[in-house]
PDB file of N, CA and C in Angstrom:
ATOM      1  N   UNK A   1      75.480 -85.661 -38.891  1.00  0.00           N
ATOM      2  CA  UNK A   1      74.692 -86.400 -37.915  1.00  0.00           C
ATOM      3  C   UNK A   1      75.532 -87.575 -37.424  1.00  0.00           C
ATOM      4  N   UNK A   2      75.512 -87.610 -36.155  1.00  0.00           N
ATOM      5  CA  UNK A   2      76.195 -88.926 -35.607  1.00  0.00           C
ATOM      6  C   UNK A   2      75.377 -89.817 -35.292  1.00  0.00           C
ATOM      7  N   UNK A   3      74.310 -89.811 -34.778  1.00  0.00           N
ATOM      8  CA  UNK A   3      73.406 -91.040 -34.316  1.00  0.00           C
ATOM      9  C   UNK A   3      71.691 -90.187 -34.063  1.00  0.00           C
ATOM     10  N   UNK A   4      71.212 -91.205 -34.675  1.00  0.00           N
ATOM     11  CA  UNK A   4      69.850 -90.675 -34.565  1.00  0.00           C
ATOM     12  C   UNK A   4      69.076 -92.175 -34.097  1.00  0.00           C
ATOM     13  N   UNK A   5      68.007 -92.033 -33.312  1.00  0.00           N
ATOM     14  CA  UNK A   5      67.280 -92.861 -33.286  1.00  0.00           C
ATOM     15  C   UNK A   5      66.083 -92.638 -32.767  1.00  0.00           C
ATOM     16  N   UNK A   6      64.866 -94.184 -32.365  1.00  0.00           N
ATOM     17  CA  UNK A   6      63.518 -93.559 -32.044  1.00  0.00           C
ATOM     18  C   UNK A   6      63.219 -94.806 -31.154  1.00  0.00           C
ATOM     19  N   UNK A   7      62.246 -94.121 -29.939  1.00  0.00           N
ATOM     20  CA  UNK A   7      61.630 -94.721 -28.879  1.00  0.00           C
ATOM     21  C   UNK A   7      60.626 -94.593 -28.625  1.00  0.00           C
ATOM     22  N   UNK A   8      59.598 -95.645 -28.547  1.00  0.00           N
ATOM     23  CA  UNK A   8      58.724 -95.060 -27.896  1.00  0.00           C
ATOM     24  C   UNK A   8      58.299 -95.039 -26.280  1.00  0.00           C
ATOM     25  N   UNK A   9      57.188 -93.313 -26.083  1.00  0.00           N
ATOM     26  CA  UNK A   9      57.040 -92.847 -25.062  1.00  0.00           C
ATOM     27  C   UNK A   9      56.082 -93.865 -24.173  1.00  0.00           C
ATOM     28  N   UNK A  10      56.200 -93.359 -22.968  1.00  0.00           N
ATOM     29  CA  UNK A  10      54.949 -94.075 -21.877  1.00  0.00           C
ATOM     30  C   UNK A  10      53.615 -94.079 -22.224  1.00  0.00           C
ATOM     31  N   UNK A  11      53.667 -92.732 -22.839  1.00  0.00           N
ATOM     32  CA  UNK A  11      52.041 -93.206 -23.517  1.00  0.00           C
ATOM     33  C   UNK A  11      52.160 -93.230 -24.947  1.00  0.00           C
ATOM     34  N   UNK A  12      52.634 -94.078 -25.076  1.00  0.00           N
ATOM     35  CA  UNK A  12      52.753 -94.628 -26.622  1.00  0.00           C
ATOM     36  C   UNK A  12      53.332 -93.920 -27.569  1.00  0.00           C
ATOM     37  N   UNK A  13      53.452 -92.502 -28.003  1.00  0.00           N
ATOM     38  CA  UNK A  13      54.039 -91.327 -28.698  1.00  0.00           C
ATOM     39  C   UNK A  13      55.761 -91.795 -29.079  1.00  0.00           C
ATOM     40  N   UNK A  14      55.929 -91.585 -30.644  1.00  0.00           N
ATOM     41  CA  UNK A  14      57.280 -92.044 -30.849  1.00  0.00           C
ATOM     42  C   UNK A  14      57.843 -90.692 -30.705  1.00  0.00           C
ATOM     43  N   UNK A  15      59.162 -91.067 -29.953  1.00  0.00           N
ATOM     44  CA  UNK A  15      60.048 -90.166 -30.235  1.00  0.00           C
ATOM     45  C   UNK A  15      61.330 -90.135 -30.729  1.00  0.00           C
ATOM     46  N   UNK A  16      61.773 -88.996 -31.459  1.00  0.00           N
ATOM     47  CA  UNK A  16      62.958 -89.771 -32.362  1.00  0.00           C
ATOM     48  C   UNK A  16      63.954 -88.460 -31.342  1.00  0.00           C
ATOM     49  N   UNK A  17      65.071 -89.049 -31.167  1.00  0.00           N
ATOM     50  CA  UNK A  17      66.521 -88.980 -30.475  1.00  0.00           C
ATOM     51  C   UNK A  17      67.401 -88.210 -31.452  1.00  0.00           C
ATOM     52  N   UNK A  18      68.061 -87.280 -31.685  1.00  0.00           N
ATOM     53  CA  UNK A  18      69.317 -86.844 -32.451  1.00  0.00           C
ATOM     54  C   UNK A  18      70.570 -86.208 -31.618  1.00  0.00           C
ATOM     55  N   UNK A  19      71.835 -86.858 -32.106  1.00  0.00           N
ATOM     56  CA  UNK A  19      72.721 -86.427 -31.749  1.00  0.00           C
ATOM     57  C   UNK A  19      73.787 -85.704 -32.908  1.00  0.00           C
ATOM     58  N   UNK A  20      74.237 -84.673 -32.749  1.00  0.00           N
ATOM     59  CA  UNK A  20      74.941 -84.111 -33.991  1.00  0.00           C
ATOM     60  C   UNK A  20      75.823 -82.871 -33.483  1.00  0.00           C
ATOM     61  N   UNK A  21      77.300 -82.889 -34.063  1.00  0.00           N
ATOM     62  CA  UNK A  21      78.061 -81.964 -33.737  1.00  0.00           C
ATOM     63  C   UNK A  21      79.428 -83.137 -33.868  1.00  0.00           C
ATOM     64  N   UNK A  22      80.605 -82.749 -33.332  1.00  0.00           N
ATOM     65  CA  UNK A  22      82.163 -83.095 -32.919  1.00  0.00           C
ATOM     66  C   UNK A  22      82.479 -82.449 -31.573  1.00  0.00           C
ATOM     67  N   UNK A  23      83.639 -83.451 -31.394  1.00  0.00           N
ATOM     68  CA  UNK A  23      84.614 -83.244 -30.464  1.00  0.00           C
ATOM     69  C   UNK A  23      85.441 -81.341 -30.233  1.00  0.00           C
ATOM     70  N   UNK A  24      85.313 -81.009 -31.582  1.00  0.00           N
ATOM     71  CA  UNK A  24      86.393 -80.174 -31.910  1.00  0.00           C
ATOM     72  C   UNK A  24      85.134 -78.515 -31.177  1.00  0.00           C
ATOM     73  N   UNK A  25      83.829 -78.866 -31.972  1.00  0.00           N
ATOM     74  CA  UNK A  25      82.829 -77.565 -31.416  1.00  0.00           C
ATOM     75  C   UNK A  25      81.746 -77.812 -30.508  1.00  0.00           C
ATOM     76  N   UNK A  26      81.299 -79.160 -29.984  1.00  0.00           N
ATOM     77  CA  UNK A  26      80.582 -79.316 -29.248  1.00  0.00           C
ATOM     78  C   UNK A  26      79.320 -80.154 -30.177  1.00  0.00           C
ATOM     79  N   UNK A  27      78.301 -80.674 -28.823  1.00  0.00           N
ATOM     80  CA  UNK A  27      76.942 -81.470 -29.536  1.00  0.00           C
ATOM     81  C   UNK A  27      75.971 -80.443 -29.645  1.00  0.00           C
ATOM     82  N   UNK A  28      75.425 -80.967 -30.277  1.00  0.00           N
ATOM     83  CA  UNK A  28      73.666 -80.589 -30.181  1.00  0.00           C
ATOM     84  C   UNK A  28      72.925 -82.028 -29.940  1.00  0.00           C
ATOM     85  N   UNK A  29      72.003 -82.016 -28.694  1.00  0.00           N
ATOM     86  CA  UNK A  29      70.927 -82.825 -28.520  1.00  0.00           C
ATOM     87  C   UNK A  29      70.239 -82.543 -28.756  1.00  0.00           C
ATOM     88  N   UNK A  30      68.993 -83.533 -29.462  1.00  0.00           N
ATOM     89  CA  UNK A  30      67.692 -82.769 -29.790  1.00  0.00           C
ATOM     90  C   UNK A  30      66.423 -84.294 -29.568  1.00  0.00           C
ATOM     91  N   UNK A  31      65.172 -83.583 -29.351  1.00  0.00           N
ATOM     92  CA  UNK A  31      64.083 -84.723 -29.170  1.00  0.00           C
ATOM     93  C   UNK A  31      63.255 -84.280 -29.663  1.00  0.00           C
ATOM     94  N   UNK A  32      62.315 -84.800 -30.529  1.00  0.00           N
ATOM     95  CA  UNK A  32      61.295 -84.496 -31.502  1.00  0.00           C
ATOM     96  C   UNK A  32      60.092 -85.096 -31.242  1.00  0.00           C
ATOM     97  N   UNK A  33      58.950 -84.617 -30.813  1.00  0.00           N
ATOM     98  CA  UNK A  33      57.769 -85.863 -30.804  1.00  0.00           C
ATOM     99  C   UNK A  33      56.351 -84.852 -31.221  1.00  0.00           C
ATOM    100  N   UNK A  34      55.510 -85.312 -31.752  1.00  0.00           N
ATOM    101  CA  UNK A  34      54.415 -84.288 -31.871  1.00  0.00           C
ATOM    102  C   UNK A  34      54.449 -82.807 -32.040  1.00  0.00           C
ATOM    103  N   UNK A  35      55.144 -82.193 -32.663  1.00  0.00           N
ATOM    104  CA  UNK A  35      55.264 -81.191 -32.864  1.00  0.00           C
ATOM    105  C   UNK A  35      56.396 -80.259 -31.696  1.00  0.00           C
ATOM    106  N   UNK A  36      56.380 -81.320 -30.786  1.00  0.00           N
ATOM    107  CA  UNK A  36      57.526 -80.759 -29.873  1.00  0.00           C
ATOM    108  C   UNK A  36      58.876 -80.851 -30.378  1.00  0.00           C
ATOM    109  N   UNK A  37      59.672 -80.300 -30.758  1.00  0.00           N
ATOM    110  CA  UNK A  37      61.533 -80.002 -30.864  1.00  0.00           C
ATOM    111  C   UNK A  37      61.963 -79.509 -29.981  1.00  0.00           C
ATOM    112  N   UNK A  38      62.444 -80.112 -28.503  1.00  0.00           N
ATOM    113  CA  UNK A  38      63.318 -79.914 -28.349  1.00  0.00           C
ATOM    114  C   UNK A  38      65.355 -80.170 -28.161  1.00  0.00           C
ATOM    115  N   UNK A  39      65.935 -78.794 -28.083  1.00  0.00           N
ATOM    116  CA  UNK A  39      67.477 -78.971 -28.662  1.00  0.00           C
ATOM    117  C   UNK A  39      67.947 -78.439 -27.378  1.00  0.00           C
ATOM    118  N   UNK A  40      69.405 -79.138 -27.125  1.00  0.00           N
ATOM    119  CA  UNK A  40      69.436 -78.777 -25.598  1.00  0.00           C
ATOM    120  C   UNK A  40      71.452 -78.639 -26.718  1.00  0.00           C
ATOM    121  N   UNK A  41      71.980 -77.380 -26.340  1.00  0.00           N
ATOM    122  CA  UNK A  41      72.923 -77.211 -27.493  1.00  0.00           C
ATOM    123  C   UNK A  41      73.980 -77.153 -25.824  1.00  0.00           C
ATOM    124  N   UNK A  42      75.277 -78.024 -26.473  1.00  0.00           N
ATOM    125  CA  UNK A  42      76.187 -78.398 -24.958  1.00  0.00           C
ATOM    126  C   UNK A  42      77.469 -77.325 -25.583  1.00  0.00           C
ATOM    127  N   UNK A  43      78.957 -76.911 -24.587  1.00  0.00           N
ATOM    128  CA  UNK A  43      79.943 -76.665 -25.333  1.00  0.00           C
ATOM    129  C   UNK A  43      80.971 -77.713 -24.647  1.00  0.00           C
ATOM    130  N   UNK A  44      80.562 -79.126 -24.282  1.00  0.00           N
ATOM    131  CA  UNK A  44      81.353 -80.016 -23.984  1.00  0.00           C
ATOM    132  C   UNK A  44      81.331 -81.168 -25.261  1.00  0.00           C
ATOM    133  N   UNK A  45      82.913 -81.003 -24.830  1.00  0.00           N
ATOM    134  CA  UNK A  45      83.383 -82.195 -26.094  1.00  0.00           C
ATOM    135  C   UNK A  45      83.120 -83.537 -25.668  1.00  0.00           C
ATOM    136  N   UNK A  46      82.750 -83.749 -24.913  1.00  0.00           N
ATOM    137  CA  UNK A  46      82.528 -85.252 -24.264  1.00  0.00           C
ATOM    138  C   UNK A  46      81.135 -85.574 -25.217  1.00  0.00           C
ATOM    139  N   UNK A  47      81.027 -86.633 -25.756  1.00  0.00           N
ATOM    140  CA  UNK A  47      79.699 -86.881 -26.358  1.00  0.00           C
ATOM    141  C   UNK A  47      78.931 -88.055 -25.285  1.00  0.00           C
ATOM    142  N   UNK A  48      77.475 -87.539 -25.316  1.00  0.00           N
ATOM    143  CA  UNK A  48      76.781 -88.435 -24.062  1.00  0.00           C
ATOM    144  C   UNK A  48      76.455 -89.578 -24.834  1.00  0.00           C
ATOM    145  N   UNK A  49      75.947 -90.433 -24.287  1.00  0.00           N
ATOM    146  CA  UNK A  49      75.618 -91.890 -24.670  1.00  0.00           C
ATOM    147  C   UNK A  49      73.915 -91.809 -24.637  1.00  0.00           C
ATOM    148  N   UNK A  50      73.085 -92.533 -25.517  1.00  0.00           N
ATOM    149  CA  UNK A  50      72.353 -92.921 -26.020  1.00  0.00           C
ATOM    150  C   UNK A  50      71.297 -92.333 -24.638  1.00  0.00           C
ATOM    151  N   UNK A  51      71.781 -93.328 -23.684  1.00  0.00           N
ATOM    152  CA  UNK A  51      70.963 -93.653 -22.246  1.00  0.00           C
ATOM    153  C   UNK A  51      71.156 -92.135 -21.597  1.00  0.00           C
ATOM    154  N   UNK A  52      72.153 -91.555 -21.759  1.00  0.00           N
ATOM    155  CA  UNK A  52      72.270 -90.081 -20.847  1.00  0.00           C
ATOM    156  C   UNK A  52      71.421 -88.707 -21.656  1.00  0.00           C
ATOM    157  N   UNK A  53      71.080 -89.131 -22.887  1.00  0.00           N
ATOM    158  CA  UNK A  53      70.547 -88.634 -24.019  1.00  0.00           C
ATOM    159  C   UNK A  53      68.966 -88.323 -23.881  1.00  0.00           C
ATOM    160  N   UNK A  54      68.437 -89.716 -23.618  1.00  0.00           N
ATOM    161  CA  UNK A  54      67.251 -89.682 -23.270  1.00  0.00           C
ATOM    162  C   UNK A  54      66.700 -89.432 -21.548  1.00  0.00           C
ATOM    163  N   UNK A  55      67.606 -89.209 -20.480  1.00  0.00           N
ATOM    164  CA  UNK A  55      67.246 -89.557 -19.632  1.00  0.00           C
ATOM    165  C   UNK A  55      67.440 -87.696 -19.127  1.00  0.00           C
ATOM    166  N   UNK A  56      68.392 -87.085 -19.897  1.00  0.00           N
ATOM    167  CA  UNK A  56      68.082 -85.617 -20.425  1.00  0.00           C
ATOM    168  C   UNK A  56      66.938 -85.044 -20.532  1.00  0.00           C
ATOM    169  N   UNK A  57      66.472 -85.451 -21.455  1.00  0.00           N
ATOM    170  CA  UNK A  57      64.851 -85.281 -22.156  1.00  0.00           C
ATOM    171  C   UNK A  57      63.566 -85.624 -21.192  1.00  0.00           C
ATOM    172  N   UNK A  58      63.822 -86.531 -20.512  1.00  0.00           N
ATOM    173  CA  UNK A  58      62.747 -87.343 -19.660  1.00  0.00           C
ATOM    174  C   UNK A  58      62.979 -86.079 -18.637  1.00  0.00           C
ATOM    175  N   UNK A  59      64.231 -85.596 -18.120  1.00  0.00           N
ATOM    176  CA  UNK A  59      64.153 -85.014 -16.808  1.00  0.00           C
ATOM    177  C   UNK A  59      63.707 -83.198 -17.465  1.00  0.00           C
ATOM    178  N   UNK A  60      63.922 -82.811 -18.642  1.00  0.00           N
ATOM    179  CA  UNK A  60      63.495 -81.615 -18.914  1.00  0.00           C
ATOM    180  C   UNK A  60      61.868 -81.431 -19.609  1.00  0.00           C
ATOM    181  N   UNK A  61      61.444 -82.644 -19.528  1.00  0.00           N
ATOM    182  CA  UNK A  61      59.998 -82.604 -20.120  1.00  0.00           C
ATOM    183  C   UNK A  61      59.376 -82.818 -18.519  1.00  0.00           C
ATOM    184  N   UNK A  62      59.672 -83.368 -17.288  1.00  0.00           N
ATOM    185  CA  UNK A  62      59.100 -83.752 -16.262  1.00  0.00           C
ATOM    186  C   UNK A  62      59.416 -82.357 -15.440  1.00  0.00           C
ATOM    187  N   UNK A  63      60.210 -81.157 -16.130  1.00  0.00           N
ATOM    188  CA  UNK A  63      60.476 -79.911 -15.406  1.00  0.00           C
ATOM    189  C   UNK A  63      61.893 -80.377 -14.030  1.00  0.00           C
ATOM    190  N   UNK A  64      62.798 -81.084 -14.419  1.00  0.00           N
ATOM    191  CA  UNK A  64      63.501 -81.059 -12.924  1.00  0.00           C
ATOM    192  C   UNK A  64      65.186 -80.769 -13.956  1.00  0.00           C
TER     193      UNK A  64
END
């Protein structure tokens, strides 16, 4: 695990953030809230930042 963390949602709901993988095979993103998991699995070595992480999540839970 490289960085994990938790935010909370617009309507109040925590959600916790995970980032996990290397440079060498790629990330896994993942967002967890209420029984929702979702993992959005990359094969770029570039690791996203915190803010590009969540703003991921915001745009695949809003469908765009």
């Amino acid at each position: 695990m490289i960085d994990s963390w938790t935010k909370k949602s617009a309507n109040g709901k925590t959600v916790t953030f995970k980032i996990e993988g290397d440079r060498k095979s790629g990330f896994v993103y993942s967002a967890g809230m209420d029984g929702w998991d979702i993992k959005e699995i990359t094969g770029s070595l570039k690791m996203l930042t915190r803010e590009d992480v969540e703003t991921m999540f915001v745009n695949y839970v809003a469908g765009k």
